[in-house]
PDB file of N, CA and C in Angstrom:
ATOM      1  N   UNK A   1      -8.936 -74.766 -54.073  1.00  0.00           N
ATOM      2  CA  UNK A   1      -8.332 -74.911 -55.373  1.00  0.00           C
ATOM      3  C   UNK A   1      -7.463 -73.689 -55.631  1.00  0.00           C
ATOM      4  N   UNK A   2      -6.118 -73.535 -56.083  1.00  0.00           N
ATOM      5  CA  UNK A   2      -4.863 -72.703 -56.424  1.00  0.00           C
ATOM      6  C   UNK A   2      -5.711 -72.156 -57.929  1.00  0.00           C
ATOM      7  N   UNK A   3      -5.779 -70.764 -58.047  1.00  0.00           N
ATOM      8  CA  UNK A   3      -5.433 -70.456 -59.226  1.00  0.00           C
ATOM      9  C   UNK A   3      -4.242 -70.420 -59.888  1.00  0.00           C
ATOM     10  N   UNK A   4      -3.886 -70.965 -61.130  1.00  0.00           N
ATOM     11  CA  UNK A   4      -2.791 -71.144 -61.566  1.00  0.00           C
ATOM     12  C   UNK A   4      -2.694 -69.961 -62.458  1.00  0.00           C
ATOM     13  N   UNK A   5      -1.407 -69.657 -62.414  1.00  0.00           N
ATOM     14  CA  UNK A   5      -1.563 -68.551 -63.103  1.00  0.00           C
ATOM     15  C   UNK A   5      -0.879 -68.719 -64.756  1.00  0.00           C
ATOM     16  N   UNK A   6      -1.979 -68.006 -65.429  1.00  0.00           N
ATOM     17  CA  UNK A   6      -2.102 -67.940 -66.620  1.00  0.00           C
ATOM     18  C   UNK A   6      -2.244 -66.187 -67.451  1.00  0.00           C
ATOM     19  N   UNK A   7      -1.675 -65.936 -68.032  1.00  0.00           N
ATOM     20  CA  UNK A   7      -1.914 -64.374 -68.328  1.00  0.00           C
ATOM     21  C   UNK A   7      -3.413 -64.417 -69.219  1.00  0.00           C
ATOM     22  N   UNK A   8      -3.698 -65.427 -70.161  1.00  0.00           N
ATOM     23  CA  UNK A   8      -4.616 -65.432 -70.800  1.00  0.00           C
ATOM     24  C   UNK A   8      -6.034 -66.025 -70.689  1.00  0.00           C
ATOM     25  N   UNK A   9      -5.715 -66.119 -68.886  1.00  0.00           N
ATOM     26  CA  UNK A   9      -7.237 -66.824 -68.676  1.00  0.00           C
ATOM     27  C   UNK A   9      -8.719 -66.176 -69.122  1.00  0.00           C
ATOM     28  N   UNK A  10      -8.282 -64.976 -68.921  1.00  0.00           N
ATOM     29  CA  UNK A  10      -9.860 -64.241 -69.375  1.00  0.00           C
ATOM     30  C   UNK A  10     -10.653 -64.110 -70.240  1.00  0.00           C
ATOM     31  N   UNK A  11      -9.569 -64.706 -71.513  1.00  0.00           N
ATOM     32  CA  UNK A  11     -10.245 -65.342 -72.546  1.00  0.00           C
ATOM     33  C   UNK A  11     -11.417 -65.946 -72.768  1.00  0.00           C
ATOM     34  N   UNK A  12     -11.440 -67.367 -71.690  1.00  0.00           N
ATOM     35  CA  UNK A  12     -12.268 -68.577 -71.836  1.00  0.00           C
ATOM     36  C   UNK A  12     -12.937 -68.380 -70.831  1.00  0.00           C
ATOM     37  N   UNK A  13     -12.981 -67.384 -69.664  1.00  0.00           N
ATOM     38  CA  UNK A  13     -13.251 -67.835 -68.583  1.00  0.00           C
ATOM     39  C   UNK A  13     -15.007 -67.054 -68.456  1.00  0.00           C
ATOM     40  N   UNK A  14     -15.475 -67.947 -67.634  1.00  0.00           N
ATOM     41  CA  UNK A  14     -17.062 -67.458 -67.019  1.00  0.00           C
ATOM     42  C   UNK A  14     -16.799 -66.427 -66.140  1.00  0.00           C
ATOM     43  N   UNK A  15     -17.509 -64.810 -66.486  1.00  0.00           N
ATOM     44  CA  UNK A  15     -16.962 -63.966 -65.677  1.00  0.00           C
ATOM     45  C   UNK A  15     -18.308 -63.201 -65.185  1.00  0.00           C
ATOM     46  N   UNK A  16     -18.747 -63.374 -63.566  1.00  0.00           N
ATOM     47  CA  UNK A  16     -20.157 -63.301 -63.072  1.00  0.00           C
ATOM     48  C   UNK A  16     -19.948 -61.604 -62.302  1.00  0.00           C
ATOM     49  N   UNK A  17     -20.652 -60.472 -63.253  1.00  0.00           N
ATOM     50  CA  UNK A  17     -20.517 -59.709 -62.341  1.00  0.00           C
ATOM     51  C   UNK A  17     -21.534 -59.157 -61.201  1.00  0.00           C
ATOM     52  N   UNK A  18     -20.943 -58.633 -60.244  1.00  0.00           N
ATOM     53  CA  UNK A  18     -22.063 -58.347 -59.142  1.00  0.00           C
ATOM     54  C   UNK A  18     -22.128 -56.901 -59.092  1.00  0.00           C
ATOM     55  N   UNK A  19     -23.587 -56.244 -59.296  1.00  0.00           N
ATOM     56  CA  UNK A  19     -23.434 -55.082 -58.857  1.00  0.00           C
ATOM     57  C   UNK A  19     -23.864 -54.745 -57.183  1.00  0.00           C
ATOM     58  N   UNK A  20     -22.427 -54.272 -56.576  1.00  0.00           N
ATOM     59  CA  UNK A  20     -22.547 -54.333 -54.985  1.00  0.00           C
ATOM     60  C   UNK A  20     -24.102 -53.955 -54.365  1.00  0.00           C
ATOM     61  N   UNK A  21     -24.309 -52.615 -55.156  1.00  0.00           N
ATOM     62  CA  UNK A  21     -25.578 -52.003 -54.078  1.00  0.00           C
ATOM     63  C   UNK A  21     -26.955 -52.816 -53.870  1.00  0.00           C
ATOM     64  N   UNK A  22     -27.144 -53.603 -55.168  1.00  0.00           N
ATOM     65  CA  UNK A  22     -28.350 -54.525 -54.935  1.00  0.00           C
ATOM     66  C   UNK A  22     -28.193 -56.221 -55.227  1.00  0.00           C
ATOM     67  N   UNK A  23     -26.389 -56.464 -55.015  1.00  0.00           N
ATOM     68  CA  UNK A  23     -26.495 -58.303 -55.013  1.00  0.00           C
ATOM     69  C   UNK A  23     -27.114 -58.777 -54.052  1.00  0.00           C
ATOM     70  N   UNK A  24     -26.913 -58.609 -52.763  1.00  0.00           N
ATOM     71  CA  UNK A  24     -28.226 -58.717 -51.717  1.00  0.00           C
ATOM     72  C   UNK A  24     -27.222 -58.204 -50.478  1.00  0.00           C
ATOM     73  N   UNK A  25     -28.509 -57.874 -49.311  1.00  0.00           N
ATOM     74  CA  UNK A  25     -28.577 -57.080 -48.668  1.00  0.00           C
ATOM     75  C   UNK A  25     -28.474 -57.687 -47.207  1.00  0.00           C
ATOM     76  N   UNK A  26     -27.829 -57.794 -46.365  1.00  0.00           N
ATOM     77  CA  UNK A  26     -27.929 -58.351 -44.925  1.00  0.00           C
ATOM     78  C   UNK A  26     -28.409 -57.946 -43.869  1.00  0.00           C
ATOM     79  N   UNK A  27     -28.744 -56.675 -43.874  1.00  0.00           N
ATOM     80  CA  UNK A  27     -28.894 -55.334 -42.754  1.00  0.00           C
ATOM     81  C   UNK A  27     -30.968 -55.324 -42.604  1.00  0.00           C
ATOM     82  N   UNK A  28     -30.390 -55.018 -44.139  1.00  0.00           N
ATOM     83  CA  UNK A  28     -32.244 -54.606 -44.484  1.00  0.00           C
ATOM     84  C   UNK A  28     -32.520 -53.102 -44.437  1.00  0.00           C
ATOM     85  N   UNK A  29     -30.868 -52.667 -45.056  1.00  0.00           N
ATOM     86  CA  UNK A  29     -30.954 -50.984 -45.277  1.00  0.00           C
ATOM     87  C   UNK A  29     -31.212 -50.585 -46.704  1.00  0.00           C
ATOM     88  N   UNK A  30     -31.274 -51.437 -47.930  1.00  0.00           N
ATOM     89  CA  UNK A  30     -31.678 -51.227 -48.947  1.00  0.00           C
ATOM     90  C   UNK A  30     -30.430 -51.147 -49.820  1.00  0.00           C
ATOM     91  N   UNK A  31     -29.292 -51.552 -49.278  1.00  0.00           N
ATOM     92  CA  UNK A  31     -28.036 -51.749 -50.423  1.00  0.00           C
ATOM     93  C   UNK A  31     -27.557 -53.228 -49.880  1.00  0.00           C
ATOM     94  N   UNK A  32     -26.806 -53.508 -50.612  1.00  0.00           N
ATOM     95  CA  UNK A  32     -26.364 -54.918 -50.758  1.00  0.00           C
ATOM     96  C   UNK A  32     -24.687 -54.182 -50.282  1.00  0.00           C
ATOM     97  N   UNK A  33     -24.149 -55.509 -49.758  1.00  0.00           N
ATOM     98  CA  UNK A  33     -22.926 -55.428 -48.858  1.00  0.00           C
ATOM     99  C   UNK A  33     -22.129 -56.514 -49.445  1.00  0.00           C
ATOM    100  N   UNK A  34     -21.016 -56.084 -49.040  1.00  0.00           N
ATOM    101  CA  UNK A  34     -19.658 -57.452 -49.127  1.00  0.00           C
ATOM    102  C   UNK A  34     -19.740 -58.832 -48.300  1.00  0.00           C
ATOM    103  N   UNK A  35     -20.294 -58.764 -47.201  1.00  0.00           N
ATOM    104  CA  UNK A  35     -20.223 -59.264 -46.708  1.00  0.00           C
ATOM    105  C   UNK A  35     -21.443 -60.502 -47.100  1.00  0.00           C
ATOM    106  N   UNK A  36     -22.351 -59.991 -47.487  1.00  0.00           N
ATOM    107  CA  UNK A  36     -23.313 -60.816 -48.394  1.00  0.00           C
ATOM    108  C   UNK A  36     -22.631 -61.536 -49.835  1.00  0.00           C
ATOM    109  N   UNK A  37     -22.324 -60.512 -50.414  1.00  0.00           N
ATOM    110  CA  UNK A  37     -21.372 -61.072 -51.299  1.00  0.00           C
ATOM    111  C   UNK A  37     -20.568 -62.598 -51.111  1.00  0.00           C
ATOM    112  N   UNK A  38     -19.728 -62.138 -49.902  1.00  0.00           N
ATOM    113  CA  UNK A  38     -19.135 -63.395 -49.507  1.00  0.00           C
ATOM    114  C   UNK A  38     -20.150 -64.340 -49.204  1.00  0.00           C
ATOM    115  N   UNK A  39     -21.104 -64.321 -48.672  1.00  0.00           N
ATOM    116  CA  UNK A  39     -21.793 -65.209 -47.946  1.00  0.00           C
ATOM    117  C   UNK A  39     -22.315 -66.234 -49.103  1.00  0.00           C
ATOM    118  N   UNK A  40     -22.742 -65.380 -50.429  1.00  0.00           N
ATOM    119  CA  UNK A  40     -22.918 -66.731 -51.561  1.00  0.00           C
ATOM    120  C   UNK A  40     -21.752 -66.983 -52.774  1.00  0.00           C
ATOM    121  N   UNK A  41     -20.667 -66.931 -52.247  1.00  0.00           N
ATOM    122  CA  UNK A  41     -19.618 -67.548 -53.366  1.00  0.00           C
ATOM    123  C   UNK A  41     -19.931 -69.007 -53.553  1.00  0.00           C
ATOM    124  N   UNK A  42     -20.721 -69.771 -52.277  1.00  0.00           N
ATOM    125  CA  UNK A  42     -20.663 -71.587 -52.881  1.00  0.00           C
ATOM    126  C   UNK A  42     -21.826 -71.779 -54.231  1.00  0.00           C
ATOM    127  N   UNK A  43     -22.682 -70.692 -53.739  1.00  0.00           N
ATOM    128  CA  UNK A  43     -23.781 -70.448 -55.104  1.00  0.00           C
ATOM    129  C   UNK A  43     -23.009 -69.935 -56.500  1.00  0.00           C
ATOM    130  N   UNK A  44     -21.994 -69.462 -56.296  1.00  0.00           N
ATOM    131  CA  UNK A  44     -21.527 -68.131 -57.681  1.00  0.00           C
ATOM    132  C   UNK A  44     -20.933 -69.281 -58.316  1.00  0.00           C
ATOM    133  N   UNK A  45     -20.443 -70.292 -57.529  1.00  0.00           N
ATOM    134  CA  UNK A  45     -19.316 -71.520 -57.738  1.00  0.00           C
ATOM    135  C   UNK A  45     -19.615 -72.214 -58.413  1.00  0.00           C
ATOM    136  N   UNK A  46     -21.020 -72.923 -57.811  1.00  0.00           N
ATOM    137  CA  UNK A  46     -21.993 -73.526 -58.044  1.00  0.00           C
ATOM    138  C   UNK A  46     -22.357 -73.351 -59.362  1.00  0.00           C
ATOM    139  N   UNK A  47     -22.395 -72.069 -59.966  1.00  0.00           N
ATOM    140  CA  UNK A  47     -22.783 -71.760 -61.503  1.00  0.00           C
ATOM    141  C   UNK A  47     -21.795 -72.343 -62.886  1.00  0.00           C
ATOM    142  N   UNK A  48     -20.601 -72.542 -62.298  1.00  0.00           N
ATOM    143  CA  UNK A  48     -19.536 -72.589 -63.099  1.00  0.00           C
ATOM    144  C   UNK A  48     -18.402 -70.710 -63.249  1.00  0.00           C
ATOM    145  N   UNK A  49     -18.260 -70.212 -62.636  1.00  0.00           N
ATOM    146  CA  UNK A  49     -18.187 -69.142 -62.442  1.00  0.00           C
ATOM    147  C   UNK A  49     -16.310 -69.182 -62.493  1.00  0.00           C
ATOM    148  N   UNK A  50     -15.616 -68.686 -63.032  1.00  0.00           N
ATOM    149  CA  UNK A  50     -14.293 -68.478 -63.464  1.00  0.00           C
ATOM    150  C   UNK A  50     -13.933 -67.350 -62.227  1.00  0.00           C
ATOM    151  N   UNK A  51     -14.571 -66.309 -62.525  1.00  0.00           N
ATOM    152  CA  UNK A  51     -14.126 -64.895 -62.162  1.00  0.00           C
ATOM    153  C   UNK A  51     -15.584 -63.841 -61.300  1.00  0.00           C
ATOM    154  N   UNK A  52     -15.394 -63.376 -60.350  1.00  0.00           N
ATOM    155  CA  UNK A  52     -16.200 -61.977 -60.265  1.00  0.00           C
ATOM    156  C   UNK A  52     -15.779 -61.007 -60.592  1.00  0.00           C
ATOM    157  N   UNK A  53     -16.634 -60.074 -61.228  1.00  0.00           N
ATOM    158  CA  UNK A  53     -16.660 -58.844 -61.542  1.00  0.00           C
ATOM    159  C   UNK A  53     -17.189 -57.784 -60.386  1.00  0.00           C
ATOM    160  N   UNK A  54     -16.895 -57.160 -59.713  1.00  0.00           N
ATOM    161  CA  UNK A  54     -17.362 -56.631 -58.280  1.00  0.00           C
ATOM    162  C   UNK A  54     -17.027 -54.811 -59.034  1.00  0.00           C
ATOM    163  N   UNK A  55     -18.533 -54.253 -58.984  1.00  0.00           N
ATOM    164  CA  UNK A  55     -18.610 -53.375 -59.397  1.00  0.00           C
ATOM    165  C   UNK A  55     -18.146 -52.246 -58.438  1.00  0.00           C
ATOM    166  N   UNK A  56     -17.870 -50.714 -58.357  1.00  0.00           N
ATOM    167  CA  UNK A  56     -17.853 -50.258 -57.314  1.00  0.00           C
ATOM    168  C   UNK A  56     -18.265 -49.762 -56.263  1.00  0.00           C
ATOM    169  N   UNK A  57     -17.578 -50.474 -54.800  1.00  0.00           N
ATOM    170  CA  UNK A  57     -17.720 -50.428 -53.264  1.00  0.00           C
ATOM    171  C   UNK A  57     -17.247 -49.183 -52.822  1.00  0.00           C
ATOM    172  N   UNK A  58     -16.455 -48.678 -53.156  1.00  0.00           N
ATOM    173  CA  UNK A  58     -15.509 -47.633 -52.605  1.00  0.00           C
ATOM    174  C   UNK A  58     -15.925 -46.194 -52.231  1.00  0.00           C
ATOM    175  N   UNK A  59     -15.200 -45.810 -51.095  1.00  0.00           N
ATOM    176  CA  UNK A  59     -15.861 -44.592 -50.191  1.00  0.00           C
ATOM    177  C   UNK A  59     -16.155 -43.821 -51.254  1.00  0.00           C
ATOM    178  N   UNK A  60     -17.416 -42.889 -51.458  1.00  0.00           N
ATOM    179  CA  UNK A  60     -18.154 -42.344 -52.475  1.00  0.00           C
ATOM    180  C   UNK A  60     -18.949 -41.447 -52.005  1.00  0.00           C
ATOM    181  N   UNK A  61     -19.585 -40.281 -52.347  1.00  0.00           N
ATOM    182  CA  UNK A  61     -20.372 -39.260 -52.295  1.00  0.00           C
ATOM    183  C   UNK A  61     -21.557 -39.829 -52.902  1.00  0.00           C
ATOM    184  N   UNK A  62     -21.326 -40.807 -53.529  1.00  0.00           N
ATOM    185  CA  UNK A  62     -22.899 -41.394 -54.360  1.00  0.00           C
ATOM    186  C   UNK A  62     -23.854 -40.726 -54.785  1.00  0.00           C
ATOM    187  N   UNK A  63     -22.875 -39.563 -55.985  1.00  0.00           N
ATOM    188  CA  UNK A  63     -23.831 -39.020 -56.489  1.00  0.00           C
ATOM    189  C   UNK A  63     -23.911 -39.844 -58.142  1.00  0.00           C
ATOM    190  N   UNK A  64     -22.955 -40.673 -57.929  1.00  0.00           N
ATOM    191  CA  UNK A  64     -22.686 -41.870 -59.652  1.00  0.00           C
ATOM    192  C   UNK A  64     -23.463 -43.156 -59.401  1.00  0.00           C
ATOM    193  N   UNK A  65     -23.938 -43.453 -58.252  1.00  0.00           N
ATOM    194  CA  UNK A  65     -23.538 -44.784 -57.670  1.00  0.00           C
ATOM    195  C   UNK A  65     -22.769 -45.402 -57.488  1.00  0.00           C
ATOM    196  N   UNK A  66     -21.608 -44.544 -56.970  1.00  0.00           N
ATOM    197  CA  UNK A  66     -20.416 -45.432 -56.466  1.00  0.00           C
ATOM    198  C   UNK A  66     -19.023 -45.048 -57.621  1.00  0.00           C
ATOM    199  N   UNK A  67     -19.700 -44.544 -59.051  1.00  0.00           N
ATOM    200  CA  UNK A  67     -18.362 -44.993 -60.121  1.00  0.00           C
ATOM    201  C   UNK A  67     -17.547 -43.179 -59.673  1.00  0.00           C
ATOM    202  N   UNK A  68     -18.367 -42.500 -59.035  1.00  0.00           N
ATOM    203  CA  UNK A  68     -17.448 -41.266 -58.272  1.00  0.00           C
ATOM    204  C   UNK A  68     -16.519 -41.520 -57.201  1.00  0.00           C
ATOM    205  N   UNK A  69     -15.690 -42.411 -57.608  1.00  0.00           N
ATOM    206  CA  UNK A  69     -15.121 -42.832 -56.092  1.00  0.00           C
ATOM    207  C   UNK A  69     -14.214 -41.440 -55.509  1.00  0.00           C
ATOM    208  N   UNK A  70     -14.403 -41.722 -54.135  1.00  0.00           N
ATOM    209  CA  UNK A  70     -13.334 -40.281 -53.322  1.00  0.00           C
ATOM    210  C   UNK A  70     -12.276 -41.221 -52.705  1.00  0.00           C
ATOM    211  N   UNK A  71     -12.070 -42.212 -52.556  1.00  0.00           N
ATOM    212  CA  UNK A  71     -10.855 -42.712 -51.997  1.00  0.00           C
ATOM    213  C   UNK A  71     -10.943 -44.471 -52.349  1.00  0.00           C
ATOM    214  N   UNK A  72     -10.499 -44.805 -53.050  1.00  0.00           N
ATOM    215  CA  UNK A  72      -9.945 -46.304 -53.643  1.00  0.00           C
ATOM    216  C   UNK A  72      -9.329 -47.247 -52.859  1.00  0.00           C
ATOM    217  N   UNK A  73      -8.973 -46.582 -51.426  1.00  0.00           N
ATOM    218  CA  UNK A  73      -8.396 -47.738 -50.393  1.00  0.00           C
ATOM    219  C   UNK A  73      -9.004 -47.775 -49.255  1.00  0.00           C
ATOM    220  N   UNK A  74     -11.002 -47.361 -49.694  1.00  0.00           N
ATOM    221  CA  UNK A  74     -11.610 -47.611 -48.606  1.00  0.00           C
ATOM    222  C   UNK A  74     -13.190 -48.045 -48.735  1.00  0.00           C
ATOM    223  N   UNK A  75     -13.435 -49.170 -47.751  1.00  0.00           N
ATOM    224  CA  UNK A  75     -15.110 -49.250 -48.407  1.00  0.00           C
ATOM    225  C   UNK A  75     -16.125 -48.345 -48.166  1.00  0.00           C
ATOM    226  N   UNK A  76     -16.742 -48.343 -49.031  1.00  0.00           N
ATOM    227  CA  UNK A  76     -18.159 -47.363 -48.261  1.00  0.00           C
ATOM    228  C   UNK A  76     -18.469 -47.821 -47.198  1.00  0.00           C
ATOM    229  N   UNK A  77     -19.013 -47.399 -46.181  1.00  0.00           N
ATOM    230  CA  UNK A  77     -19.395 -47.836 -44.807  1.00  0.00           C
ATOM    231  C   UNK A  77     -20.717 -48.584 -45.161  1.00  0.00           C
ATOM    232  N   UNK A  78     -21.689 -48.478 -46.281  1.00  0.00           N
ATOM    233  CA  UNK A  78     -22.533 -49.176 -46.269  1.00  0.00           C
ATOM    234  C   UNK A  78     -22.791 -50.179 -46.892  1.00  0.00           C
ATOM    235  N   UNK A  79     -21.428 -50.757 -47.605  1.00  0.00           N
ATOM    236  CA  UNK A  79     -20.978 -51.683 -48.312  1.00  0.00           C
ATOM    237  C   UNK A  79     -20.716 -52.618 -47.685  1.00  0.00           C
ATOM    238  N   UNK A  80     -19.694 -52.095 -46.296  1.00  0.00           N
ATOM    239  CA  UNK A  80     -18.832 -52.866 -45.202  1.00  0.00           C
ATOM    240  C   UNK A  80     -17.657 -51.884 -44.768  1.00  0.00           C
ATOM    241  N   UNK A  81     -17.141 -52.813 -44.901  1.00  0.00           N
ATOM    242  CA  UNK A  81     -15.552 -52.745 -44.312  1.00  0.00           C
ATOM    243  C   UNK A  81     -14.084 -53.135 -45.371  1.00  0.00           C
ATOM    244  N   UNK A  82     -13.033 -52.660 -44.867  1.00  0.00           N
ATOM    245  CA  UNK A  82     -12.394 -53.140 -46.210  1.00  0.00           C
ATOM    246  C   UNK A  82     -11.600 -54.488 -45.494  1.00  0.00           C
ATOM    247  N   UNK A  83     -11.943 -54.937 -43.960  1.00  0.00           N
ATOM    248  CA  UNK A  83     -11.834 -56.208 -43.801  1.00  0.00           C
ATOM    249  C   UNK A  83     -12.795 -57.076 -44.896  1.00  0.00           C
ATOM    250  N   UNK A  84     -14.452 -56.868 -44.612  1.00  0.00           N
ATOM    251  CA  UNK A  84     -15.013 -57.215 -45.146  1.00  0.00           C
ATOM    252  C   UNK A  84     -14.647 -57.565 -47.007  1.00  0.00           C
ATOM    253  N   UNK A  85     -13.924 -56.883 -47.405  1.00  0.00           N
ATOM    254  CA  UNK A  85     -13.473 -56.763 -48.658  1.00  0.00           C
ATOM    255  C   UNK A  85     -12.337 -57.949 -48.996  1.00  0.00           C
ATOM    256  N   UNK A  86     -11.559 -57.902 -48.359  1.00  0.00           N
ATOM    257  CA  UNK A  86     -10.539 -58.745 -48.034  1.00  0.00           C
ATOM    258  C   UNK A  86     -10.902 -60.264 -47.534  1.00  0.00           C
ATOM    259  N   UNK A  87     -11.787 -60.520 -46.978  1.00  0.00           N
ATOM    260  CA  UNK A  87     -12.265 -61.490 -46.540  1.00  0.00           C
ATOM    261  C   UNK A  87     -13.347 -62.172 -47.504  1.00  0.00           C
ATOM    262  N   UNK A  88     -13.672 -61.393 -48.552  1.00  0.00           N
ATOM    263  CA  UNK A  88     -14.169 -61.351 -49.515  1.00  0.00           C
ATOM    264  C   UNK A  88     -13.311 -62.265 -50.965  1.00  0.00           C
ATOM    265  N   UNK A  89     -12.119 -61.206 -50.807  1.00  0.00           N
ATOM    266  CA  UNK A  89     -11.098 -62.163 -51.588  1.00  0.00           C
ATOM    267  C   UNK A  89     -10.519 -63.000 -51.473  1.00  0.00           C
ATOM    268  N   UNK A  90     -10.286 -63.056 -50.406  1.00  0.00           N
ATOM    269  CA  UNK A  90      -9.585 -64.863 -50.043  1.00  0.00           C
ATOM    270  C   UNK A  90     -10.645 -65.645 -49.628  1.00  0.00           C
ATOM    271  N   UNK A  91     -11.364 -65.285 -49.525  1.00  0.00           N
ATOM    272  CA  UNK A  91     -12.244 -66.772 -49.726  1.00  0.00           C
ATOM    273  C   UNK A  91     -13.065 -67.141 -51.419  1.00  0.00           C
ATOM    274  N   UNK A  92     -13.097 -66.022 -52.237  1.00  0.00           N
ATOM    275  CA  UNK A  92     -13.556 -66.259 -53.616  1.00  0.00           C
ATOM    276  C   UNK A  92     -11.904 -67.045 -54.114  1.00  0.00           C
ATOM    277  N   UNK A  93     -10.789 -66.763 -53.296  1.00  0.00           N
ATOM    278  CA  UNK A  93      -9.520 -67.387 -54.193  1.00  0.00           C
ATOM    279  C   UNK A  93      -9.404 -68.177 -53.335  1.00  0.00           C
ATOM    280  N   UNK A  94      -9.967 -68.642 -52.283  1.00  0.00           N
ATOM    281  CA  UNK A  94     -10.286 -70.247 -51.582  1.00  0.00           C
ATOM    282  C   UNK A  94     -10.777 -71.610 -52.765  1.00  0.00           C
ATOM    283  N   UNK A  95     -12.070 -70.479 -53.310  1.00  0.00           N
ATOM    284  CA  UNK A  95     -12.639 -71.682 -54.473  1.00  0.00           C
ATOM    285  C   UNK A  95     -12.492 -71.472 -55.485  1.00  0.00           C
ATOM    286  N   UNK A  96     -10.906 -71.002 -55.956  1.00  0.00           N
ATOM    287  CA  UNK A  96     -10.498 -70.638 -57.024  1.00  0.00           C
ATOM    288  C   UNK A  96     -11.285 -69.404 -57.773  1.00  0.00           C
ATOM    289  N   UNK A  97     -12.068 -68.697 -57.557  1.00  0.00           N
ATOM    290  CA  UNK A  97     -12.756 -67.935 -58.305  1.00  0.00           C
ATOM    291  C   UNK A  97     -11.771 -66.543 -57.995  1.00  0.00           C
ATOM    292  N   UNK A  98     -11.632 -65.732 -59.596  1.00  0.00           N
ATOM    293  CA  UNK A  98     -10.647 -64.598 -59.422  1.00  0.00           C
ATOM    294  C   UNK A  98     -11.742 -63.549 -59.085  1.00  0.00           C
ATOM    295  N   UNK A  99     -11.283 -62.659 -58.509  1.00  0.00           N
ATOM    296  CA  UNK A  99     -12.037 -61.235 -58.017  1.00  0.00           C
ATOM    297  C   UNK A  99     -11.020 -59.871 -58.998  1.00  0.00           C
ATOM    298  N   UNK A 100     -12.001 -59.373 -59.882  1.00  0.00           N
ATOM    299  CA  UNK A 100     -12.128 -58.117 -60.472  1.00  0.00           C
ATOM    300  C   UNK A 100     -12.610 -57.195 -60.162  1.00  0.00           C
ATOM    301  N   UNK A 101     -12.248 -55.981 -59.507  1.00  0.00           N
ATOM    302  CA  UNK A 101     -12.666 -54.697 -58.529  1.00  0.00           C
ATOM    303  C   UNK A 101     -12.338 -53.691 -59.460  1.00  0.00           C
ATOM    304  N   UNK A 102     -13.251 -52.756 -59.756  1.00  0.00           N
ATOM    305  CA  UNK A 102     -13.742 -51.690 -61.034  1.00  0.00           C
ATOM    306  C   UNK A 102     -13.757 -50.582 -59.715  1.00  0.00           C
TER     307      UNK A 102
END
């Protein structure tokens, strides 16, 4: 499904946020990843879900949990990858769902 673009969608829209470190976890290292993330968008969908809210991933010293970011054009390594990130977004804008990155 195309998101159409609208400036005022955020209005009306169902907006599901995820906080990265504990949406769930694939490894079994005790943080939650992107790549998990992706793995349940047919569930997020499933809810009626407009939009994600994707809290912050980004390379970090993690002394904030993440909201200290040190570089904005990269994932934490224990998040993923910023393939992983990307692969993340086109498939949430596969099933129309918009992605919001804080």
């Amino acid at each position: 499904m195309a998101i159409i673009h609208n400036p005022t969608w955020w209005k009306e829209a169902n907006v599901y946020q995820i906080y990265s470190a504990s949406f769930k976890d694939s490894n079994n290292d005790g943080w939650g990843d992107l790549a998990e993330i992706t793995s349940k968008l047919d569930y997020v969908k499933n809810l009626g879900v407009d939009a994600i809210w994707v809290c912050p991933f980004y390379d970090s010293p993690q002394e904030d949990m993440g909201y200290d970011i040190a570089n904005y054009e990269k994932a934490w390594p224990r998040y993923g990858t910023n393939d992983n990130c990307f692969r993340m977004i086109e498939e949430s804008h596969e099933r129309g769902i918009r992605v919001i990155l804080t």
